[in-house]
PDB file of N, CA and C in Angstrom:
ATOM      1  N   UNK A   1     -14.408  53.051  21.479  1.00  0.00           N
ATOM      2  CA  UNK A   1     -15.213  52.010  20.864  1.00  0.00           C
ATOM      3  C   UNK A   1     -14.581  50.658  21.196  1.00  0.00           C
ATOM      4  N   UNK A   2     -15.521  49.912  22.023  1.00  0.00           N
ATOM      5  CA  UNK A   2     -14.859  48.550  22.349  1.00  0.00           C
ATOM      6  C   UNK A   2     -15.017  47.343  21.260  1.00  0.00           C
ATOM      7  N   UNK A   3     -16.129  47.799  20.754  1.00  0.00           N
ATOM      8  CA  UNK A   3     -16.619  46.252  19.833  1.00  0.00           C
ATOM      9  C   UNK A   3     -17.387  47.076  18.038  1.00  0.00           C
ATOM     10  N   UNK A   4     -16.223  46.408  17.097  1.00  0.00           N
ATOM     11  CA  UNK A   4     -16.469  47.749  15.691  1.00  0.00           C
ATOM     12  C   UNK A   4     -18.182  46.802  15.574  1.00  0.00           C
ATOM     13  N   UNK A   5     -18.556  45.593  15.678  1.00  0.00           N
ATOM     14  CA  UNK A   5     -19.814  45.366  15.645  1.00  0.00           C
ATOM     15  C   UNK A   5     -21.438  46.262  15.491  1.00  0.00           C
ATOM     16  N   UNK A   6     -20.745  47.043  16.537  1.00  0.00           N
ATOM     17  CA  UNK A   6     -22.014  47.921  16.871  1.00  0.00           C
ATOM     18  C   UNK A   6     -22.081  49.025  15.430  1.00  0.00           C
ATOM     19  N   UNK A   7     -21.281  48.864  14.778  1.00  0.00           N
ATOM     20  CA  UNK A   7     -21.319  49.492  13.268  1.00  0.00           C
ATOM     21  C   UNK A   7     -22.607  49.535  12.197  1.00  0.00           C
ATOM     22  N   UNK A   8     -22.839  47.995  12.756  1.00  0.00           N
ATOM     23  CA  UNK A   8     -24.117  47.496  11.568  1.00  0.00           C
ATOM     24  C   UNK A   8     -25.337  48.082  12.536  1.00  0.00           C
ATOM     25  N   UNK A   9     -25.262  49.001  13.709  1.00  0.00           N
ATOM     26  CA  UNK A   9     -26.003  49.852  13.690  1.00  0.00           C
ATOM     27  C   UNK A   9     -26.733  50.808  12.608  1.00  0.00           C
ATOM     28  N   UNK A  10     -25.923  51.497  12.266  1.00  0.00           N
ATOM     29  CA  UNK A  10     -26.161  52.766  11.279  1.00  0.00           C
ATOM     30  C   UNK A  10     -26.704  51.966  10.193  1.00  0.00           C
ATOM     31  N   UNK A  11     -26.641  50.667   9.855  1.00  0.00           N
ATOM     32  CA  UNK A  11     -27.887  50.532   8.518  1.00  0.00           C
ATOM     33  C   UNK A  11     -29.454  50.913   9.277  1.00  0.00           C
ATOM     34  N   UNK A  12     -29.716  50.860  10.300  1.00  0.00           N
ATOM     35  CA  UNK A  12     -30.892  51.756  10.702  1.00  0.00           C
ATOM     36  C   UNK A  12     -31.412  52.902  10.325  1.00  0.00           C
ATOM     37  N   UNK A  13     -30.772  53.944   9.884  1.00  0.00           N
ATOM     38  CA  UNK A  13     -30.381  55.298   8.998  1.00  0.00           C
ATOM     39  C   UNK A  13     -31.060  55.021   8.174  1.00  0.00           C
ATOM     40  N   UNK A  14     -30.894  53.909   7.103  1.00  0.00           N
ATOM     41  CA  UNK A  14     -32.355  53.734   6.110  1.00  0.00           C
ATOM     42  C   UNK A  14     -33.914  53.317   6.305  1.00  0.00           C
ATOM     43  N   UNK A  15     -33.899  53.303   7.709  1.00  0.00           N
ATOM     44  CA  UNK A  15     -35.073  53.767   8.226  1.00  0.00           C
ATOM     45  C   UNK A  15     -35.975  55.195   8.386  1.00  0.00           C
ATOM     46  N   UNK A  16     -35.090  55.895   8.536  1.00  0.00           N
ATOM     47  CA  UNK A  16     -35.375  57.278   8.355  1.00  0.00           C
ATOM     48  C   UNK A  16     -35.559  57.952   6.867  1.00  0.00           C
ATOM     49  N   UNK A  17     -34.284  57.631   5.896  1.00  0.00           N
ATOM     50  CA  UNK A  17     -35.309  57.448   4.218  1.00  0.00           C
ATOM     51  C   UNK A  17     -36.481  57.149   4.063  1.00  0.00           C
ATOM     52  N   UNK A  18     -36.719  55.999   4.823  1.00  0.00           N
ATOM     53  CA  UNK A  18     -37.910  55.372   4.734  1.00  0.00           C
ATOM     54  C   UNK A  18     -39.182  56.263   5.156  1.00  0.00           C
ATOM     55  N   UNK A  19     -39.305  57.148   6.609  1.00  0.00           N
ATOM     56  CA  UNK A  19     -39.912  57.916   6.985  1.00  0.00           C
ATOM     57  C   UNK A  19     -39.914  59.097   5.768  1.00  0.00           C
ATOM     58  N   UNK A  20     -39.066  59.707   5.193  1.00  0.00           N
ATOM     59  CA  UNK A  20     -38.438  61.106   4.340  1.00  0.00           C
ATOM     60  C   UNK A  20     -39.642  60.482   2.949  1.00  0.00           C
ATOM     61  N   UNK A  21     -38.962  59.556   2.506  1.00  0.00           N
ATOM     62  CA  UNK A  21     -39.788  59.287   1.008  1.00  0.00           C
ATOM     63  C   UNK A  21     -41.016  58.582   1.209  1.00  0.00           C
ATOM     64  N   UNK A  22     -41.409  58.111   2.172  1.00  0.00           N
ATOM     65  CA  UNK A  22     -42.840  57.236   2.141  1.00  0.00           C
ATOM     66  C   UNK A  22     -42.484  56.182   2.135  1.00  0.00           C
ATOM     67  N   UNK A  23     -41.565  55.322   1.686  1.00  0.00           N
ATOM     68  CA  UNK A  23     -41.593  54.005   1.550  1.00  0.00           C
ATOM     69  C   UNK A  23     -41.327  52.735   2.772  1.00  0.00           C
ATOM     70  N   UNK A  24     -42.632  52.525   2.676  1.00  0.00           N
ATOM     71  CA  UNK A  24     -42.910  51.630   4.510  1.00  0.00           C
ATOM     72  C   UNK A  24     -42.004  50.718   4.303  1.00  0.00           C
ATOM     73  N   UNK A  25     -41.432  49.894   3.073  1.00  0.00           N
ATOM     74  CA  UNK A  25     -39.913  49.184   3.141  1.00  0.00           C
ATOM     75  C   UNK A  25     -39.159  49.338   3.662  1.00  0.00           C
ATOM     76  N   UNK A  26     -38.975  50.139   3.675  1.00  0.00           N
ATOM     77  CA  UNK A  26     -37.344  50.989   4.429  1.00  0.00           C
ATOM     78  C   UNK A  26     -37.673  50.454   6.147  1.00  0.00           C
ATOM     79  N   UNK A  27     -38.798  50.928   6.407  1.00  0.00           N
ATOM     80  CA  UNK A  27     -38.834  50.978   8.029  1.00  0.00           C
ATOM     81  C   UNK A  27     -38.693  49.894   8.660  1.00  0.00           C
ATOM     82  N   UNK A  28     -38.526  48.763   7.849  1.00  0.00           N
ATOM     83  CA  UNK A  28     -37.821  47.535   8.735  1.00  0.00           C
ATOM     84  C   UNK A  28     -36.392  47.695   8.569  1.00  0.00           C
ATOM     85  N   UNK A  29     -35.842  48.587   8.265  1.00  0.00           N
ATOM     86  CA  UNK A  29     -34.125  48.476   8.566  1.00  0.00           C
ATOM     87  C   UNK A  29     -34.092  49.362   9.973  1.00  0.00           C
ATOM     88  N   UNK A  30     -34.987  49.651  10.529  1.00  0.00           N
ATOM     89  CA  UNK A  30     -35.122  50.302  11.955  1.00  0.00           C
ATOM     90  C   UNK A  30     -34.789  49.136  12.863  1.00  0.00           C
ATOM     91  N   UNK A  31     -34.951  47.803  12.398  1.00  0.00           N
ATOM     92  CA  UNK A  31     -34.567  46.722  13.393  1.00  0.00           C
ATOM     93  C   UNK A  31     -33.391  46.795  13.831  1.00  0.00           C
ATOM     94  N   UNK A  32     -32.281  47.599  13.077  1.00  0.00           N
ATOM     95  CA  UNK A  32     -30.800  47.233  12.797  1.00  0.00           C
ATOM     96  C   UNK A  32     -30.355  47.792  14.212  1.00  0.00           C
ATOM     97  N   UNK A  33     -31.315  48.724  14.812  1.00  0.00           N
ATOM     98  CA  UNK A  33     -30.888  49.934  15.605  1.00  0.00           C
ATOM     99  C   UNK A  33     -30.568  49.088  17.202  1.00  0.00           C
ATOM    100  N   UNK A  34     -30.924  47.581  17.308  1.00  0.00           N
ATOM    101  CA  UNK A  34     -30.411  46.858  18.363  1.00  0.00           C
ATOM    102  C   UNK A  34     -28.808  46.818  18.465  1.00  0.00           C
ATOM    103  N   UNK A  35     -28.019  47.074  17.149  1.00  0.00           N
ATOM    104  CA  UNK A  35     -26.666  46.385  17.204  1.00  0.00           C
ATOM    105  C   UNK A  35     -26.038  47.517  17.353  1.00  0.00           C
ATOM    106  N   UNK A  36     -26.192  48.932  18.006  1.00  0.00           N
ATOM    107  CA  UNK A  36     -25.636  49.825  18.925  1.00  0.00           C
ATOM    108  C   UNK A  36     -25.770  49.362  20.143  1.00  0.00           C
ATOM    109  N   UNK A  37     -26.035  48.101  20.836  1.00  0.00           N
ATOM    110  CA  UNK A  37     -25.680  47.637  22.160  1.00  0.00           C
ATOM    111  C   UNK A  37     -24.243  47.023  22.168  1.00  0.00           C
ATOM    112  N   UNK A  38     -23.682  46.460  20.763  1.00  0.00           N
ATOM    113  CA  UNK A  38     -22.713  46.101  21.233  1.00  0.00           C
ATOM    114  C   UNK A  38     -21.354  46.832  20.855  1.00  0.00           C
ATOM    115  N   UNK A  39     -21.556  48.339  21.081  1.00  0.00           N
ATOM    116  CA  UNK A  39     -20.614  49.294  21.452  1.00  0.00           C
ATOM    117  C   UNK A  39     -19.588  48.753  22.652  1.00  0.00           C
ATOM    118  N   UNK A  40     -20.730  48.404  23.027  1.00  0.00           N
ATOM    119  CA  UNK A  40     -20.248  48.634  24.499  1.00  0.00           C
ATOM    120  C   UNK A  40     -20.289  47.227  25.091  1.00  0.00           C
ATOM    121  N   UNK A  41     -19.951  46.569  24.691  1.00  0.00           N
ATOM    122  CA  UNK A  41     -19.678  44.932  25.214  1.00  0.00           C
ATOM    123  C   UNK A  41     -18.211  44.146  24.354  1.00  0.00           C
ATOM    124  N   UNK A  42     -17.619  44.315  25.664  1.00  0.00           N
ATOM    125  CA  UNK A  42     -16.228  43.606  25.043  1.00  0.00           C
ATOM    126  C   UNK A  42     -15.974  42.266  24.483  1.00  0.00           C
ATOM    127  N   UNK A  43     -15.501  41.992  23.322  1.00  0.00           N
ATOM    128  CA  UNK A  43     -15.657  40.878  22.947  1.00  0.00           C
ATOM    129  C   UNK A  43     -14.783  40.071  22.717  1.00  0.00           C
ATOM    130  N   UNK A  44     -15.421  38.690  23.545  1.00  0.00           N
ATOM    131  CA  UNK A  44     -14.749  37.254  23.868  1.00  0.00           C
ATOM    132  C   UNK A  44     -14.756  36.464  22.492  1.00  0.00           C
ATOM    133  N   UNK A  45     -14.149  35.356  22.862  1.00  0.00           N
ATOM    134  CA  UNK A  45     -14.028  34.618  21.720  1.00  0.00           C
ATOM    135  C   UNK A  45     -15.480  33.664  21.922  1.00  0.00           C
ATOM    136  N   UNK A  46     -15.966  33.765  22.966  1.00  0.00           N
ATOM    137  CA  UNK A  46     -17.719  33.210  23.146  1.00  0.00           C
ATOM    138  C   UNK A  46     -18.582  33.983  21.800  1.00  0.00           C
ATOM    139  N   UNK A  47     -18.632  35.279  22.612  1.00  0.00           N
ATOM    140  CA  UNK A  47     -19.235  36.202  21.867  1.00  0.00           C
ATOM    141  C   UNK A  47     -18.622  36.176  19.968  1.00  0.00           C
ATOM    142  N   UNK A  48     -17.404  36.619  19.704  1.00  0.00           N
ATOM    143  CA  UNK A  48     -17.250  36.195  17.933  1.00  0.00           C
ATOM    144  C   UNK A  48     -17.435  35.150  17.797  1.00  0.00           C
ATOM    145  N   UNK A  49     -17.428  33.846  17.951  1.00  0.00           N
ATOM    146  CA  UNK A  49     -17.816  32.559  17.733  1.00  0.00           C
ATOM    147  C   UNK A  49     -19.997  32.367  17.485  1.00  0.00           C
ATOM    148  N   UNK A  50     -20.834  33.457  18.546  1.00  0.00           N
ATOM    149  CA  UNK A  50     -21.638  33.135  18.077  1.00  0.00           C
ATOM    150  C   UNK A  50     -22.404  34.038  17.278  1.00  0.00           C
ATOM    151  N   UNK A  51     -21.105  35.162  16.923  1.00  0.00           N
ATOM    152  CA  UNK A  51     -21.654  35.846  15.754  1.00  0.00           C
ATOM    153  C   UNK A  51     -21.247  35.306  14.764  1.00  0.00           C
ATOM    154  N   UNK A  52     -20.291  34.814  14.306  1.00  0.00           N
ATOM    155  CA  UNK A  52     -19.953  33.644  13.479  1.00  0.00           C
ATOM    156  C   UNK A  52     -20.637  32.732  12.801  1.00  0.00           C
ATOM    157  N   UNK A  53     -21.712  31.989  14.113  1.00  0.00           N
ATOM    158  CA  UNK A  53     -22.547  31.027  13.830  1.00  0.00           C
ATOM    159  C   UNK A  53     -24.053  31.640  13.247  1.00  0.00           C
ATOM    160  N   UNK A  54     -24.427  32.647  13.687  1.00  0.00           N
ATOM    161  CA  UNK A  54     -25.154  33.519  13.173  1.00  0.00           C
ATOM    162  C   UNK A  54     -25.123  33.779  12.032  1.00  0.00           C
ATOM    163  N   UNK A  55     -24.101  34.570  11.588  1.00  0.00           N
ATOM    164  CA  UNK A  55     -24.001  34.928  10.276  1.00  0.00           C
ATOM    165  C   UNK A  55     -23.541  33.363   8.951  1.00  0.00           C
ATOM    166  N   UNK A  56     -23.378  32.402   9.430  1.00  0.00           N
ATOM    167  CA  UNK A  56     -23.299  31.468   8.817  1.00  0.00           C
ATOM    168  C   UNK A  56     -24.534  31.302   8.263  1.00  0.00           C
ATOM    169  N   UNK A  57     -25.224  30.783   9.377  1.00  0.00           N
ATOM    170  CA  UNK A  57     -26.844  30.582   8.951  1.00  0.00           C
ATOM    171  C   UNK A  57     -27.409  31.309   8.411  1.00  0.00           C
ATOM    172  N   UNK A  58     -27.698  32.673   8.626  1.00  0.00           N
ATOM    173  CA  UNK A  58     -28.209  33.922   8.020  1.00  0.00           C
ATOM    174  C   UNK A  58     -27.707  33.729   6.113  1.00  0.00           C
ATOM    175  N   UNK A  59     -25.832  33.809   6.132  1.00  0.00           N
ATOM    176  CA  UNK A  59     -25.867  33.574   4.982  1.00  0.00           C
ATOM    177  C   UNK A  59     -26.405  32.295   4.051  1.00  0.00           C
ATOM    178  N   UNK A  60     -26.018  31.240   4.503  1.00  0.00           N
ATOM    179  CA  UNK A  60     -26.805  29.884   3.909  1.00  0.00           C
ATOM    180  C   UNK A  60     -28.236  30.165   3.033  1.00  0.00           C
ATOM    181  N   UNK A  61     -28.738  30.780   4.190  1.00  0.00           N
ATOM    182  CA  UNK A  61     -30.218  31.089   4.518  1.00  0.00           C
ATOM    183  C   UNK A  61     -30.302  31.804   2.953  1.00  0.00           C
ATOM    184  N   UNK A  62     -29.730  33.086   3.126  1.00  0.00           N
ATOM    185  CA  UNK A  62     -30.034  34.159   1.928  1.00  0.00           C
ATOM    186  C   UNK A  62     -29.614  33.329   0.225  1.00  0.00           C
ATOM    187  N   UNK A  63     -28.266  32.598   0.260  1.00  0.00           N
ATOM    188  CA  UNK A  63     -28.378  32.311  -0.722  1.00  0.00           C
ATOM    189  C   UNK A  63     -29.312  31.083  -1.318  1.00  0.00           C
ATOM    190  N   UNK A  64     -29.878  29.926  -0.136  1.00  0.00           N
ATOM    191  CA  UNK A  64     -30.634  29.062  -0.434  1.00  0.00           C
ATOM    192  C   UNK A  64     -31.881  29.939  -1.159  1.00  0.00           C
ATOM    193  N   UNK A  65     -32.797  30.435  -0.376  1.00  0.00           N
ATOM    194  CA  UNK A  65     -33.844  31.488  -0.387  1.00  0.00           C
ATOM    195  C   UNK A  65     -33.927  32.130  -1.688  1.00  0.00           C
ATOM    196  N   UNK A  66     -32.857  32.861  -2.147  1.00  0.00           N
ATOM    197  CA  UNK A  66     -32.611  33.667  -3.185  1.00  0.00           C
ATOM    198  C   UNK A  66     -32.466  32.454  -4.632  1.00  0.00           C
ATOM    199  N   UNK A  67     -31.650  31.660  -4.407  1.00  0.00           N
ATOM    200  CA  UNK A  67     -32.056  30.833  -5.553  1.00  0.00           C
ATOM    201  C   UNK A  67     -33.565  29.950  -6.158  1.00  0.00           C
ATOM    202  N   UNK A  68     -33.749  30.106  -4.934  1.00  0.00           N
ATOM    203  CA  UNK A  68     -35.076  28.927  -4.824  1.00  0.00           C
ATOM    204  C   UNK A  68     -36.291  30.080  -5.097  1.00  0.00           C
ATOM    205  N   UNK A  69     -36.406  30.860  -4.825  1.00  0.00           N
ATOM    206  CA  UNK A  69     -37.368  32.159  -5.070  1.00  0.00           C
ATOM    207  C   UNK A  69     -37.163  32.403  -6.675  1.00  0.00           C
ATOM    208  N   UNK A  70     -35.983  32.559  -6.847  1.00  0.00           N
ATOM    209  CA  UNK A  70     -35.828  33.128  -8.166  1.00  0.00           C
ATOM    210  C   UNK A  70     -36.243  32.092  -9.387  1.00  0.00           C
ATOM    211  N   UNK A  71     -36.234  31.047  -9.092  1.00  0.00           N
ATOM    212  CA  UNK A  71     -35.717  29.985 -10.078  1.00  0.00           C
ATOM    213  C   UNK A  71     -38.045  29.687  -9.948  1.00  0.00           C
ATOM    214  N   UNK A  72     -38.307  29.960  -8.930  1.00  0.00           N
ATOM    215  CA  UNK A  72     -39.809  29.203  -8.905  1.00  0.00           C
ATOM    216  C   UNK A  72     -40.360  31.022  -9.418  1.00  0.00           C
ATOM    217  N   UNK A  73     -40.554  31.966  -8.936  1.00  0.00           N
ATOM    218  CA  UNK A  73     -40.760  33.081  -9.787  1.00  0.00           C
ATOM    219  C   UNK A  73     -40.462  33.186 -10.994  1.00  0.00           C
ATOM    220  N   UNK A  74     -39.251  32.968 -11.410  1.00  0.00           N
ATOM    221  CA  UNK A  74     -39.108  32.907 -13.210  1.00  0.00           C
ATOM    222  C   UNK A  74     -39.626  31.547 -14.063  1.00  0.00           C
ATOM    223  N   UNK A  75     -40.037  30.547 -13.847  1.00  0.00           N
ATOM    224  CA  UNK A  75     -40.950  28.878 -13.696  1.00  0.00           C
ATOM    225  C   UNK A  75     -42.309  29.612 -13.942  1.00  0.00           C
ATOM    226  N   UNK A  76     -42.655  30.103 -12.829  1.00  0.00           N
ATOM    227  CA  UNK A  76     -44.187  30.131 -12.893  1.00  0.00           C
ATOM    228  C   UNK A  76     -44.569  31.447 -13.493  1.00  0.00           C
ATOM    229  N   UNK A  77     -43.872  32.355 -13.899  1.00  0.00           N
ATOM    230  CA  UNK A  77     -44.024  33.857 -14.411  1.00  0.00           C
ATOM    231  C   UNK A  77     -44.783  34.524 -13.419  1.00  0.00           C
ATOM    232  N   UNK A  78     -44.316  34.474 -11.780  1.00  0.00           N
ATOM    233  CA  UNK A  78     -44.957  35.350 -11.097  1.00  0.00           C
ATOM    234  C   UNK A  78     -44.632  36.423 -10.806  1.00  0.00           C
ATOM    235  N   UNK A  79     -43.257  37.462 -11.178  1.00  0.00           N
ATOM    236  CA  UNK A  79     -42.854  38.571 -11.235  1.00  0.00           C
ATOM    237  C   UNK A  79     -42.185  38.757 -12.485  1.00  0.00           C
ATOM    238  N   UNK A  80     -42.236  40.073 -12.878  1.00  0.00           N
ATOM    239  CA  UNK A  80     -41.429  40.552 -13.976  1.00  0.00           C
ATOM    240  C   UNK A  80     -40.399  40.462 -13.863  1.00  0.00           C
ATOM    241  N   UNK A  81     -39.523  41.105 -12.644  1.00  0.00           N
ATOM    242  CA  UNK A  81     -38.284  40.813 -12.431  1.00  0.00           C
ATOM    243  C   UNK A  81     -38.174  39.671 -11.322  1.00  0.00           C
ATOM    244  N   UNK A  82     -37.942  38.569 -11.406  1.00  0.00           N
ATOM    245  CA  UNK A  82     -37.636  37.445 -10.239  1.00  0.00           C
ATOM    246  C   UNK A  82     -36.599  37.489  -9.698  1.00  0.00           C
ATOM    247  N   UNK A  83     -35.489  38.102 -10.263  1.00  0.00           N
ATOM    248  CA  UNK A  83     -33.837  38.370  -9.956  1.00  0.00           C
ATOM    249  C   UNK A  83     -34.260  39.320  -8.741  1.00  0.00           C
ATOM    250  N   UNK A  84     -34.625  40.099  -8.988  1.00  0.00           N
ATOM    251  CA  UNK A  84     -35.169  41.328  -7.663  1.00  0.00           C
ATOM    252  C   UNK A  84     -35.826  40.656  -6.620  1.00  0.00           C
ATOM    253  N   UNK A  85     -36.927  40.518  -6.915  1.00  0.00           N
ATOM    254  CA  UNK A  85     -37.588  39.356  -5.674  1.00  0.00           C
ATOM    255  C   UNK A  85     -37.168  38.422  -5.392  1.00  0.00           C
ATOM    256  N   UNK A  86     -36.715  37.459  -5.519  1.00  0.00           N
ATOM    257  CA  UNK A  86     -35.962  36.522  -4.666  1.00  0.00           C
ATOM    258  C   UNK A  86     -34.551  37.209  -4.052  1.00  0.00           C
ATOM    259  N   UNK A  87     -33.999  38.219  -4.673  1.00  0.00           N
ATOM    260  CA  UNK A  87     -32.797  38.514  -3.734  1.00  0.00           C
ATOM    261  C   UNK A  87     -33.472  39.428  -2.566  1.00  0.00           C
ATOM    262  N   UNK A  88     -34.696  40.277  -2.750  1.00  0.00           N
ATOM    263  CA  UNK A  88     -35.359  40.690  -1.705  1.00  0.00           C
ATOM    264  C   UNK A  88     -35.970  39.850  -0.325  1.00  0.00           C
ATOM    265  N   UNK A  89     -36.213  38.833  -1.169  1.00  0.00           N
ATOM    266  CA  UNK A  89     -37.028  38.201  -0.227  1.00  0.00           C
ATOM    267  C   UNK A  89     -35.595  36.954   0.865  1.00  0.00           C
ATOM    268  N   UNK A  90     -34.960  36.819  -0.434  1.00  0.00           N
ATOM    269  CA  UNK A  90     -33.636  35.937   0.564  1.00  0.00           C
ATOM    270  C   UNK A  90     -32.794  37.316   1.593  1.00  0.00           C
ATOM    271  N   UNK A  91     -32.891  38.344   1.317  1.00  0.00           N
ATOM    272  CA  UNK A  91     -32.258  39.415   2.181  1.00  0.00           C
ATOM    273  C   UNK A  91     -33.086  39.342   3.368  1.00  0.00           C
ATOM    274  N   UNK A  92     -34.374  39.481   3.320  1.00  0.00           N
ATOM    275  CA  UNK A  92     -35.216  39.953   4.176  1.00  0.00           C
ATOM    276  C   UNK A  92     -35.276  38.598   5.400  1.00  0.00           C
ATOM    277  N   UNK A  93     -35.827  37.626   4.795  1.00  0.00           N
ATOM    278  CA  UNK A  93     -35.472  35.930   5.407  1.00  0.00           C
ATOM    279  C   UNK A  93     -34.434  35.798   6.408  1.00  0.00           C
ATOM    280  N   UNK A  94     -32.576  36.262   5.013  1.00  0.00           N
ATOM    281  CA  UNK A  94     -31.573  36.293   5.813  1.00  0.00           C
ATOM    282  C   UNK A  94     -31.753  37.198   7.330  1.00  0.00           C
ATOM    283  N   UNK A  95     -31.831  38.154   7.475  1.00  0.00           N
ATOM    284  CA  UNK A  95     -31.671  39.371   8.375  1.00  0.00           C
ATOM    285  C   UNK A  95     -33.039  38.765   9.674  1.00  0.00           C
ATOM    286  N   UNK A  96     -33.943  38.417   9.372  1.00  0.00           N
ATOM    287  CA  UNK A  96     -34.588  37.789  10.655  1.00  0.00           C
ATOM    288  C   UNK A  96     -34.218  36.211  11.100  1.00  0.00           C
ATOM    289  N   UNK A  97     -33.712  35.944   9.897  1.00  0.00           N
ATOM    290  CA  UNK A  97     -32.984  34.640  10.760  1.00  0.00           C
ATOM    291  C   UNK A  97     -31.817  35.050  11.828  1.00  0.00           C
ATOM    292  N   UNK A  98     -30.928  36.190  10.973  1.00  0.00           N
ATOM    293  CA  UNK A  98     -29.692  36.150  12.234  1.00  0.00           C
ATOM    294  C   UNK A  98     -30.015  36.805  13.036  1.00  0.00           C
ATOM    295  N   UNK A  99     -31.344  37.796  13.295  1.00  0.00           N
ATOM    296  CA  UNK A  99     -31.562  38.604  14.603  1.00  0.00           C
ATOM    297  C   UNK A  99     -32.556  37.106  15.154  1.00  0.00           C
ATOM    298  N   UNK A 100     -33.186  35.868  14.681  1.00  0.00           N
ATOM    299  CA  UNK A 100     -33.302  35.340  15.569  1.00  0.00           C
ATOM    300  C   UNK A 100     -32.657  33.934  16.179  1.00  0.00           C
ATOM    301  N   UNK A 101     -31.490  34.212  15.831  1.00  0.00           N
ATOM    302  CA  UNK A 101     -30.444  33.158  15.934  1.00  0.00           C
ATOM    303  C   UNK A 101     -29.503  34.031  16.876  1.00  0.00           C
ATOM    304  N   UNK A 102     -29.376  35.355  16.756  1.00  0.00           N
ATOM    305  CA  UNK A 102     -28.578  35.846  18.160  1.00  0.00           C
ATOM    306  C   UNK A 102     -29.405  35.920  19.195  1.00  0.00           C
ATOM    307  N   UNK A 103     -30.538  36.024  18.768  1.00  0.00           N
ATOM    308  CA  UNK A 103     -31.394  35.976  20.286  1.00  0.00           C
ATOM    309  C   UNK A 103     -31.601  34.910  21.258  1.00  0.00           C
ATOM    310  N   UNK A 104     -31.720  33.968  20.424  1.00  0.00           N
ATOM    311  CA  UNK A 104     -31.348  32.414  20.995  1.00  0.00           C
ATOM    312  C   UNK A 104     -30.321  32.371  21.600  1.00  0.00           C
ATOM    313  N   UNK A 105     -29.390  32.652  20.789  1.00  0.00           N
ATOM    314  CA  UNK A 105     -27.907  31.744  21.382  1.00  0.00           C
ATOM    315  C   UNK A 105     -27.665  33.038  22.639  1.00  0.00           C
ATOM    316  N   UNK A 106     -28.123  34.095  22.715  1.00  0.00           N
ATOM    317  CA  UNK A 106     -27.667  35.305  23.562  1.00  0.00           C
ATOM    318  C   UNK A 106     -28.652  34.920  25.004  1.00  0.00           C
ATOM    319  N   UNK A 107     -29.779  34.483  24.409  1.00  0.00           N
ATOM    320  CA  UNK A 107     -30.520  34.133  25.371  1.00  0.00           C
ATOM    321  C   UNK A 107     -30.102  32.728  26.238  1.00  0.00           C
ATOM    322  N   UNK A 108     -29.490  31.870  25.697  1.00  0.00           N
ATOM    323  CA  UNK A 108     -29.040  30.580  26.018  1.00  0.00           C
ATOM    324  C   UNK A 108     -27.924  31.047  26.884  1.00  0.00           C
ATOM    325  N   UNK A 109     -27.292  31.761  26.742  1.00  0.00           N
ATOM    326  CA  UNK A 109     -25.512  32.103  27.118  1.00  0.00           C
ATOM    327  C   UNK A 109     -26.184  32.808  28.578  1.00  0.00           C
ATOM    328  N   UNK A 110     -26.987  33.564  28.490  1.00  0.00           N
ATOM    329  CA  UNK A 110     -27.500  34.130  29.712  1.00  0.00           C
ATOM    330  C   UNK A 110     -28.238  33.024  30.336  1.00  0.00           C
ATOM    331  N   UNK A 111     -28.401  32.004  30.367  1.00  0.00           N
ATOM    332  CA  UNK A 111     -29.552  30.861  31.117  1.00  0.00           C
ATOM    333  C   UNK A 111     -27.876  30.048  31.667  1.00  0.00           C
ATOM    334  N   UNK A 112     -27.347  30.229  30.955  1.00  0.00           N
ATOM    335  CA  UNK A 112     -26.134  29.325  31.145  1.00  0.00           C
ATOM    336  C   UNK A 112     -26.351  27.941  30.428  1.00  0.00           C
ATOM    337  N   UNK A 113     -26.977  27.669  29.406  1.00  0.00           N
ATOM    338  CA  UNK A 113     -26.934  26.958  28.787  1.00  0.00           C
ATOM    339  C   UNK A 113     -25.907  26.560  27.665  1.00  0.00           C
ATOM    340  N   UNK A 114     -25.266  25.874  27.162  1.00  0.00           N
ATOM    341  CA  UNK A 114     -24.528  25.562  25.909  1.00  0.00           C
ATOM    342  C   UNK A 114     -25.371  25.567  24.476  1.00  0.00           C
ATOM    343  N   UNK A 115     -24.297  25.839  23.477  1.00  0.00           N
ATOM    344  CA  UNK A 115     -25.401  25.374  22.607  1.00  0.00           C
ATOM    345  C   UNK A 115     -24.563  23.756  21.549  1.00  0.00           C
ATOM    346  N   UNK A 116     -25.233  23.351  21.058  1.00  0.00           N
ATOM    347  CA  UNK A 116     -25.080  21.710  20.247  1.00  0.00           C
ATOM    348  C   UNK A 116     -24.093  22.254  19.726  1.00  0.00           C
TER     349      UNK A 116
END
C-alpha cells in the first residue's frame, strides 16, 4: 500500500447496505468508490497539500451549512428534528464539494496549470 488515502474507499461499503435494506440514501456513498485510485499513486507533497486544501473547504463548507440549515429549520419549524437535517444536508454539501474541488485542482495539475 503506497498511499493509506485510498482507505476512504471502503466508506463505499455503505452503498451496498443501501442496496441490502432499500434505502436509496445510502447509494450515494457509492461515490466514495473513486478514492481506491489512490492506492496506487505515490504521494508528493503537491498531492497532500491539495488534499489538504480540499478537505479545508469541504470542512468550512459542512460546518457553515450545518449551522445555517439548522438554525433556519428550527426558525421556521420546517423539520421536527433540524439538528438531523442540517447535519445531513452540511455532510452531503461537504462531500460534493471536496470530490469537486479534487477534481479541479487534479484536473488543473494535469493541464499544468497552478492553482491561486
Amino acid at each position: 500500500m503506497k498511499n493509506k488515502y485510498g482507505l476512504i474507499g471502503f466508506v463505499s461499503l455503505l452503498g451496498f447496505w443501501g442496496l441490502y435494506s432499500g434505502e436509496d440514501i445510502l447509494l450515494s456513498f457509492f461515490a466514495f468508490i473513486v478514492f481506491f485510485q489512490y492506492f496506487w499513486i505515490i504521494p508528493d507533497e503537491l498531492f497532500i497539500e491539495t488534499l489538504r486544501k480540499c478537505a479545508a473547504r469541504a470542512f468550512f463548507t459542512n460546518i457553515t451549512i450545518t449551522i445555517v440549515a439548522t438554525f433556519l429549520l428550527s426558525f421556521f419549524e420546517i423539520s421536527s428534528n433540524p439538528l438531523a437535517a442540517g447535519t445531513s444536508l452540511g455532510f452531503s454539501i461537504a462531500i460534493a464539494v471536496f470530490a469537486l474541488s479534487i477534481f479541479i485542482l487534479e484536473w488543473k495539475q494535469l493541464r499544468g496549470a497552478h492553482d491561486d
